[in-house]
N, C-alpha and C. Protein backbone atom coordinates (compact mmCIF):
# COMPACT_ATOMS: atom_id res chain seq x y z
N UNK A 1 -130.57 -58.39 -117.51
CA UNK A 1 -130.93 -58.98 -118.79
C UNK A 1 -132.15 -59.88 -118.64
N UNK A 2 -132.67 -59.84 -119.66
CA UNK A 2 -133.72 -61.33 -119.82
C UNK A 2 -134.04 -61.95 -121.20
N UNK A 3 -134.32 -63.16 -121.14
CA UNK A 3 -134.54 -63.89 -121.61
C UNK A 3 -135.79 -64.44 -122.06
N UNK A 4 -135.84 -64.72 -123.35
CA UNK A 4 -137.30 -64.79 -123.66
C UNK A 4 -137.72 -65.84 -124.86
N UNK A 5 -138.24 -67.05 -124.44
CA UNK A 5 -138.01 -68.29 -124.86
C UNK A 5 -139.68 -68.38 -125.68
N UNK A 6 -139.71 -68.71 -126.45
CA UNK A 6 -141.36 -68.73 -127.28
C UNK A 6 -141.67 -70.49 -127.87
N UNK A 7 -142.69 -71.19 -127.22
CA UNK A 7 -142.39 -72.05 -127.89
C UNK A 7 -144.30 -72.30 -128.15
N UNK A 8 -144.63 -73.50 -128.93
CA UNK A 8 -146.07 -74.08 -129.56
C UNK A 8 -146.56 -73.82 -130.89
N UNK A 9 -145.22 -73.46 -131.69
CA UNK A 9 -144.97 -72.89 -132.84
C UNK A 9 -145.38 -74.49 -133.57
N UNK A 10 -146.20 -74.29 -134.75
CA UNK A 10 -146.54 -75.66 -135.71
C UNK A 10 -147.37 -75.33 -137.17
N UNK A 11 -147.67 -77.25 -137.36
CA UNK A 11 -148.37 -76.91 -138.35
C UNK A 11 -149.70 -76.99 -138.11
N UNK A 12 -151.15 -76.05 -138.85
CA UNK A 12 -152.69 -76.25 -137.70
C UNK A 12 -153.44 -76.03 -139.24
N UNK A 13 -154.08 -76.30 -139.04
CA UNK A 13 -155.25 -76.35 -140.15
C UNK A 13 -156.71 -75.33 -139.84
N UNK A 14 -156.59 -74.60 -140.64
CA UNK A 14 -158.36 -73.42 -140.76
C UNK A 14 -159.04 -73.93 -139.69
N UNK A 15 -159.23 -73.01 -138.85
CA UNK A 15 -160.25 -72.92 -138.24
C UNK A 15 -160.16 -73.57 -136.51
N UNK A 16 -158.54 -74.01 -136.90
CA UNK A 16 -158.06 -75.21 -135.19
C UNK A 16 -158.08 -73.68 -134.46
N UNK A 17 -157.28 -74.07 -133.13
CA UNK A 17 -156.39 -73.01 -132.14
C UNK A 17 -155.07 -74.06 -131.84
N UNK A 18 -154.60 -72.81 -131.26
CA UNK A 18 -153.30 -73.11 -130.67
C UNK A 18 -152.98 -72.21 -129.97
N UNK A 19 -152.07 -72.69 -129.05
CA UNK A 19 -151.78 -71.97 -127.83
C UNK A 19 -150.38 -71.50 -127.48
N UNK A 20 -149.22 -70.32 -128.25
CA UNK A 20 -148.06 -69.98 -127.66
C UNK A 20 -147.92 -69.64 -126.78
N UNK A 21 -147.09 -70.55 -126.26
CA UNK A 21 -146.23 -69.72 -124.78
C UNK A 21 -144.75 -69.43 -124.51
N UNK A 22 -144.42 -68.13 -123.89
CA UNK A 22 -143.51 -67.25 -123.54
C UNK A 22 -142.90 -67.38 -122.57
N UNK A 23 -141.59 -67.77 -121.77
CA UNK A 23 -141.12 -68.06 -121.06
C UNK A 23 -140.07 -67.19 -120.49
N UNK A 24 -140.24 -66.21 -119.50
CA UNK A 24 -138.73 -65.07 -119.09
C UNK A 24 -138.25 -65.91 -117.51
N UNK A 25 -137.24 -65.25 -118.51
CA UNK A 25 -135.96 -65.66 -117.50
C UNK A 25 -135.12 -64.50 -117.14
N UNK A 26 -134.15 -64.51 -116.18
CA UNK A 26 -133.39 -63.33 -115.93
C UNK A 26 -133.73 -62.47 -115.35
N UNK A 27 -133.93 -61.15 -115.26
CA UNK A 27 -134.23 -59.94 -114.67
C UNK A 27 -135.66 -59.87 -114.51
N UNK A 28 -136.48 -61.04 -114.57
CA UNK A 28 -138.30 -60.85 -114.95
C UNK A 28 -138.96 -59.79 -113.93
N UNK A 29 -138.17 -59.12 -112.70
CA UNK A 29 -138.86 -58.11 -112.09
C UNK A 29 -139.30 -56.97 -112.54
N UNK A 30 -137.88 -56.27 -113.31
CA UNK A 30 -138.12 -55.14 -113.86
C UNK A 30 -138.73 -55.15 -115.58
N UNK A 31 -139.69 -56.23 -115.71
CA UNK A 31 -140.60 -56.43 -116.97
C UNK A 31 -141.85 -55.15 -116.72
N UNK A 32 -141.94 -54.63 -117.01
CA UNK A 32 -143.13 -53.78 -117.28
C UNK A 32 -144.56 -54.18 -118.02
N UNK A 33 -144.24 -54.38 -119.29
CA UNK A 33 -145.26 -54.87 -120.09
C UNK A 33 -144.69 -56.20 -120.69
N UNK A 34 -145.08 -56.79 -121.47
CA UNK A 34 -145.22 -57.93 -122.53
C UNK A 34 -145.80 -58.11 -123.52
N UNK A 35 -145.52 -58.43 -124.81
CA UNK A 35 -146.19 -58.37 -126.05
C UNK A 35 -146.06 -59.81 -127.24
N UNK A 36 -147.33 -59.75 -128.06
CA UNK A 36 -146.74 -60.50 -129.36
C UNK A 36 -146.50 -60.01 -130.30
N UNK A 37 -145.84 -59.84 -131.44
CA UNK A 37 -145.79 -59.74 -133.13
C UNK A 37 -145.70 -60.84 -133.86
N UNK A 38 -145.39 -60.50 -135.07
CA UNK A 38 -145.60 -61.61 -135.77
C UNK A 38 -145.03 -60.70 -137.02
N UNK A 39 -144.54 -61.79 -138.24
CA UNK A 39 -144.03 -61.29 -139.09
C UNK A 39 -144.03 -62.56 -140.22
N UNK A 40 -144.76 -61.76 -141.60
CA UNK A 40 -144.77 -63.04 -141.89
C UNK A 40 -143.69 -62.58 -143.40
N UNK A 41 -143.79 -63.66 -144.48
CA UNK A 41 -142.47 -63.55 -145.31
C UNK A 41 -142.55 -62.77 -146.09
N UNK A 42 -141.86 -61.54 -146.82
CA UNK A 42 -141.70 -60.12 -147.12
C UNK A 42 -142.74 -59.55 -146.87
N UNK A 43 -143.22 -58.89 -145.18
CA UNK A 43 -144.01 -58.34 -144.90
C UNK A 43 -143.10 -57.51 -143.68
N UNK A 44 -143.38 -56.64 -143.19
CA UNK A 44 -142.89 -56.28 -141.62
C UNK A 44 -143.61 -56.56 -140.84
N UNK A 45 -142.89 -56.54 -139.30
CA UNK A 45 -142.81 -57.37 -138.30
C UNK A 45 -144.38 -56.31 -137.79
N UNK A 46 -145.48 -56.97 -137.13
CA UNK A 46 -146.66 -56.13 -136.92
C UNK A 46 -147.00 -56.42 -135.57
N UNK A 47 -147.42 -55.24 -134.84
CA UNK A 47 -148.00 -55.68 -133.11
C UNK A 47 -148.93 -56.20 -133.14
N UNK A 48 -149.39 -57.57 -132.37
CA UNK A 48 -150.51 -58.25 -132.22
C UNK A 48 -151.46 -57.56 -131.10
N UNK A 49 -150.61 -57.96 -129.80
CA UNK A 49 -151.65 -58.00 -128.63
C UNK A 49 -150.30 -57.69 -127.38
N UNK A 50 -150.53 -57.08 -126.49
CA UNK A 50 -149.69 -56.68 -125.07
C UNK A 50 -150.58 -56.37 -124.08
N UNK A 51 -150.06 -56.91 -123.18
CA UNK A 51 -150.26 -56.77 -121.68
C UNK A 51 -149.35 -56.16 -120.61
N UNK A 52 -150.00 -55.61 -119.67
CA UNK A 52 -149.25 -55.18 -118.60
C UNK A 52 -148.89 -55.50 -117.49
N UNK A 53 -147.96 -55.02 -116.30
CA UNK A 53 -147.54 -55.80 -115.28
C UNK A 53 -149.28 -55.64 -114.34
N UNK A 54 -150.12 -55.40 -114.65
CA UNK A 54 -151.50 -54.75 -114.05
C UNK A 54 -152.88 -55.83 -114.65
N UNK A 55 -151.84 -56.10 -115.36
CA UNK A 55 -153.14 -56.66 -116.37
C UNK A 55 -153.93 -56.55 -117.38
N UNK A 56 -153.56 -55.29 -117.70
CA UNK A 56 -154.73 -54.59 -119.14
C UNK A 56 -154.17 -55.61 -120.51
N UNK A 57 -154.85 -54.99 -121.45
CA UNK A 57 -154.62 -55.71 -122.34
C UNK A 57 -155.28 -54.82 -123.71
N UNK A 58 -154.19 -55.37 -124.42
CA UNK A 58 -154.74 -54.30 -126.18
C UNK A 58 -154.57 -55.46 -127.26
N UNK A 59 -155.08 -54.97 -128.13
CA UNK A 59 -155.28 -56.39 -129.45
C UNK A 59 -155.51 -55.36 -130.78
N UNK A 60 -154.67 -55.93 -131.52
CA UNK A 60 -154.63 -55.62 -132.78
C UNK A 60 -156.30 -55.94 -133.42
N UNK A 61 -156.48 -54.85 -134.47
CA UNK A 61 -158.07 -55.11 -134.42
C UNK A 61 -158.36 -56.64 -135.34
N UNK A 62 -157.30 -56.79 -136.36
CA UNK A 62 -157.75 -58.17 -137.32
C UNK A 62 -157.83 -59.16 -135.83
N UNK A 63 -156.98 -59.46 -134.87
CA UNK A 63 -157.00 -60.46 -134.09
C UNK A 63 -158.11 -60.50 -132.85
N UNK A 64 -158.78 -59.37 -132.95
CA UNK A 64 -159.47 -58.87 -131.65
C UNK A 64 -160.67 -60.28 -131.68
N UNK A 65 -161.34 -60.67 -130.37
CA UNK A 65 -161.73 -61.91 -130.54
C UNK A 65 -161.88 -63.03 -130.57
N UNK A 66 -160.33 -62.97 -131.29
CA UNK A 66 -159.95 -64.54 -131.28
C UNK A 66 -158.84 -64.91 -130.94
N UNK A 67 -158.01 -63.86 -130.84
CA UNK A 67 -156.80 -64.26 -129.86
C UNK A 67 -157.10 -63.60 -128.70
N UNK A 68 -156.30 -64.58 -127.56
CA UNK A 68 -156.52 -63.68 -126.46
C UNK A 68 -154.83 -64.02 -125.54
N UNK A 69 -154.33 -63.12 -125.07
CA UNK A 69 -153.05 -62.80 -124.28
C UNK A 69 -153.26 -62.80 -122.95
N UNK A 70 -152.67 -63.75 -122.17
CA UNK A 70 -152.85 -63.52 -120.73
C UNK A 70 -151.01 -63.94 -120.23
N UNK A 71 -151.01 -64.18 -118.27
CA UNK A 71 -149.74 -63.97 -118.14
C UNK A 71 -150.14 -64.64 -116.78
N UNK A 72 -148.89 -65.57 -116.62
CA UNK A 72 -148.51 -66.44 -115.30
C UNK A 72 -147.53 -65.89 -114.34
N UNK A 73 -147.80 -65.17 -113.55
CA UNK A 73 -146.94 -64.28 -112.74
C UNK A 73 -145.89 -65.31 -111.83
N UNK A 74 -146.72 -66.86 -111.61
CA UNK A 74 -145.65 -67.49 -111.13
C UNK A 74 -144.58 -68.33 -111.75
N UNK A 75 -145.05 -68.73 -112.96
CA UNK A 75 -144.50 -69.03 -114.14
C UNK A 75 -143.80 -68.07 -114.79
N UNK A 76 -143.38 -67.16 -114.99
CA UNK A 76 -142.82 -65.60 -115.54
C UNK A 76 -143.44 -66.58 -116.93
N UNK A 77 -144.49 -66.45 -117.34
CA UNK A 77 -144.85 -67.06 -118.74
C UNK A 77 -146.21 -66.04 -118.95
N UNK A 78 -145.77 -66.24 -120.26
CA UNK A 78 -147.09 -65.02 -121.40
C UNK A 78 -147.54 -65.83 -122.21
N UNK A 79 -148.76 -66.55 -122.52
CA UNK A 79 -149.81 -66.94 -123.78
C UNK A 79 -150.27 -66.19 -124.65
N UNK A 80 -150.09 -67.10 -125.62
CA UNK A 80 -150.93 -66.02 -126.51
C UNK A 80 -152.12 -67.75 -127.19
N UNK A 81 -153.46 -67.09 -126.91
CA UNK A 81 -154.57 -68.25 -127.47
C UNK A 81 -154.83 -68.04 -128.71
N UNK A 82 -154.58 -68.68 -129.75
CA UNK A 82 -155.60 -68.37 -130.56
C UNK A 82 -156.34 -69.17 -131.39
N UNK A 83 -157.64 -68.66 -131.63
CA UNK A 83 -158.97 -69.40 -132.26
C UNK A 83 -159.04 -69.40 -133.26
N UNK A 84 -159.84 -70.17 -134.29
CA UNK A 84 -160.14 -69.68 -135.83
C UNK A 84 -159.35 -69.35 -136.35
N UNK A 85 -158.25 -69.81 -136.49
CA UNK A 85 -156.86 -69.43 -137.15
C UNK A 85 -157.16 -69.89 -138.82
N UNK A 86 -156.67 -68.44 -138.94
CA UNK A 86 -156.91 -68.56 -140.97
C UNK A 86 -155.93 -68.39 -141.36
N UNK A 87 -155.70 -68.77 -142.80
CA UNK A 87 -154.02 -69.22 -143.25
C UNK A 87 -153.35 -67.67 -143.49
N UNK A 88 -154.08 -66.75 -143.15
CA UNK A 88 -153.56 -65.45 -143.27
C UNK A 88 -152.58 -64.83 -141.42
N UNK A 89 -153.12 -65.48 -140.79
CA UNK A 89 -152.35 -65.81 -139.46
C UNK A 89 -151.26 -66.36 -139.72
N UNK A 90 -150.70 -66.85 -140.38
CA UNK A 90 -148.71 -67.50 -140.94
C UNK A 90 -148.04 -66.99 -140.75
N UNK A 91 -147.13 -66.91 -139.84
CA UNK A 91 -145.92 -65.92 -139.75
C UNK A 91 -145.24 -66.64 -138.69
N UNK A 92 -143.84 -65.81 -138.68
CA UNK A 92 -142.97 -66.27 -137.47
C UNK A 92 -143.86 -65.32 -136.24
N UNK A 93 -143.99 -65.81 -134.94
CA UNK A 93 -144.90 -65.04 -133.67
C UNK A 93 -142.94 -65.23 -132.96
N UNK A 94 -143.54 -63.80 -132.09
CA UNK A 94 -142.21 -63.47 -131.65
C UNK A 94 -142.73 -62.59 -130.01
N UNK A 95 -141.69 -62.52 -129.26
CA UNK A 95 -142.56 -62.41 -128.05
C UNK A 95 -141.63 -60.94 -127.36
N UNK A 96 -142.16 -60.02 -126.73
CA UNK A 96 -141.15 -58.93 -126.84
C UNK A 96 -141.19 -58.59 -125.27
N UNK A 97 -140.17 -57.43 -124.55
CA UNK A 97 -140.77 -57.63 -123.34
C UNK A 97 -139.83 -56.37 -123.29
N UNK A 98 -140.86 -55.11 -121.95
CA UNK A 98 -140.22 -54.01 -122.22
C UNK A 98 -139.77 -54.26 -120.34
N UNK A 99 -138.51 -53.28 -119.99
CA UNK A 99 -138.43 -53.21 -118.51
C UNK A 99 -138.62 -51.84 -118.40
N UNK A 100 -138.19 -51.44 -116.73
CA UNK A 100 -138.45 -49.95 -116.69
C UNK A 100 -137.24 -49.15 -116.81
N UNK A 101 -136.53 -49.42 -117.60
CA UNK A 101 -135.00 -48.50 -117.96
C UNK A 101 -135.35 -48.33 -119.70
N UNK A 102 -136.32 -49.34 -119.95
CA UNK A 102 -136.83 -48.89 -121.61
C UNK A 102 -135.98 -49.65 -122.62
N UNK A 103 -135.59 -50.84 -122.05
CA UNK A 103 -135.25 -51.50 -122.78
C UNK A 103 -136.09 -52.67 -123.45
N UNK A 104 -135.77 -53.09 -124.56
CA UNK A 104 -136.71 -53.73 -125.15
C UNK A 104 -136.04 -55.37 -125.48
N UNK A 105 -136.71 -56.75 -125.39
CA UNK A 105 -136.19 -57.60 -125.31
C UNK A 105 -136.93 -58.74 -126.18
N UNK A 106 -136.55 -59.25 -127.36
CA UNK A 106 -136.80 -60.34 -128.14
C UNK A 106 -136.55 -61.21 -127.52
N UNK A 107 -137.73 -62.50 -128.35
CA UNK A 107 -137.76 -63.88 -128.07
C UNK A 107 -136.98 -64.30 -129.60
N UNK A 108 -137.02 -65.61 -129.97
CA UNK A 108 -135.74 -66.15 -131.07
C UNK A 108 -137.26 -66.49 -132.37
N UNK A 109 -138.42 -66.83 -131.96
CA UNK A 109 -139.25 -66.25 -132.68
C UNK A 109 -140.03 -67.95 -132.54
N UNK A 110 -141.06 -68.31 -133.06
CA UNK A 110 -141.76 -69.67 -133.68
C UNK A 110 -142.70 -69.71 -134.54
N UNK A 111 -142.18 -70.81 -135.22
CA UNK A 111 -143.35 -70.71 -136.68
C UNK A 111 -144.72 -71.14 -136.45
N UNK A 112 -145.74 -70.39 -136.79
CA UNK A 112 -146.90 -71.03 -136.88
C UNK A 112 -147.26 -71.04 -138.59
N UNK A 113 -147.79 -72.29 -138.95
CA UNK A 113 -147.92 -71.75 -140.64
C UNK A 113 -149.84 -72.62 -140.04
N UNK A 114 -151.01 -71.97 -140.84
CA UNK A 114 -151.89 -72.48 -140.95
C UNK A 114 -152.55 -72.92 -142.21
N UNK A 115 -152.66 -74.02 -142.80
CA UNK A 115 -153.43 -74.64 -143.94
C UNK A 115 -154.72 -74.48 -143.86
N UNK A 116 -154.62 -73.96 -145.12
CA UNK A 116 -156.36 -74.36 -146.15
C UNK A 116 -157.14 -75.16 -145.68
């Protein structure tokens, strides 16, 4: 099993950054990749940005730029940066994590809301 803790969830104003971070616990060997979504209120849940146990990295194209996803191999911790945050960025950010049996593993989620 693992565990997957998301926290730097707040309130930020046009144009700040902020910085989530992802915290695994449990089984963190057999993690394969790592990811963000986000979901904001009557919308579905949408892929941001993922990384691999290698390092690559993919980005949703609205975020490409200005967020950026990296990963603390000694920390079992995943960031997600992001810049220029516009109030269209609001949603719960949620942190996902695949192993190699193909199982798939949620974080409990954190709010980011950004003001005008």
């Amino acid at each position: 099993q693992v565990q997957l803790v998301e926290s730097g969830g707040g309130l930020v104003q046009a144009g700040e950054s902020r910085r989530l971070s992802c915290a695994a616990s449990g089984s963190t060997f057999s993690i394969t990749t790592m990811g963000w979504y986000r979901q904001a209120p009557g919308k579905e849940r949408e892929w941001i940005a993922t990384i691999t146990n290698d390092g690559s990295t993919t980005y949703r194209t609205s975020v490409k730029g200005r967020f950026t996803i990296s990963r603390d191999n000694a920390k079992n911790t995943v960031h997600l940066d992001m810049n220029s945050l516009k109030p269209e960025d609001t949603a719960v950010y949620y942190c996902k994590a695949d192993n190699r049996a193909n199982w798939t593993f949620w974080g409990q989620g954190t709010q980011v809301t950004v003001s005008p």
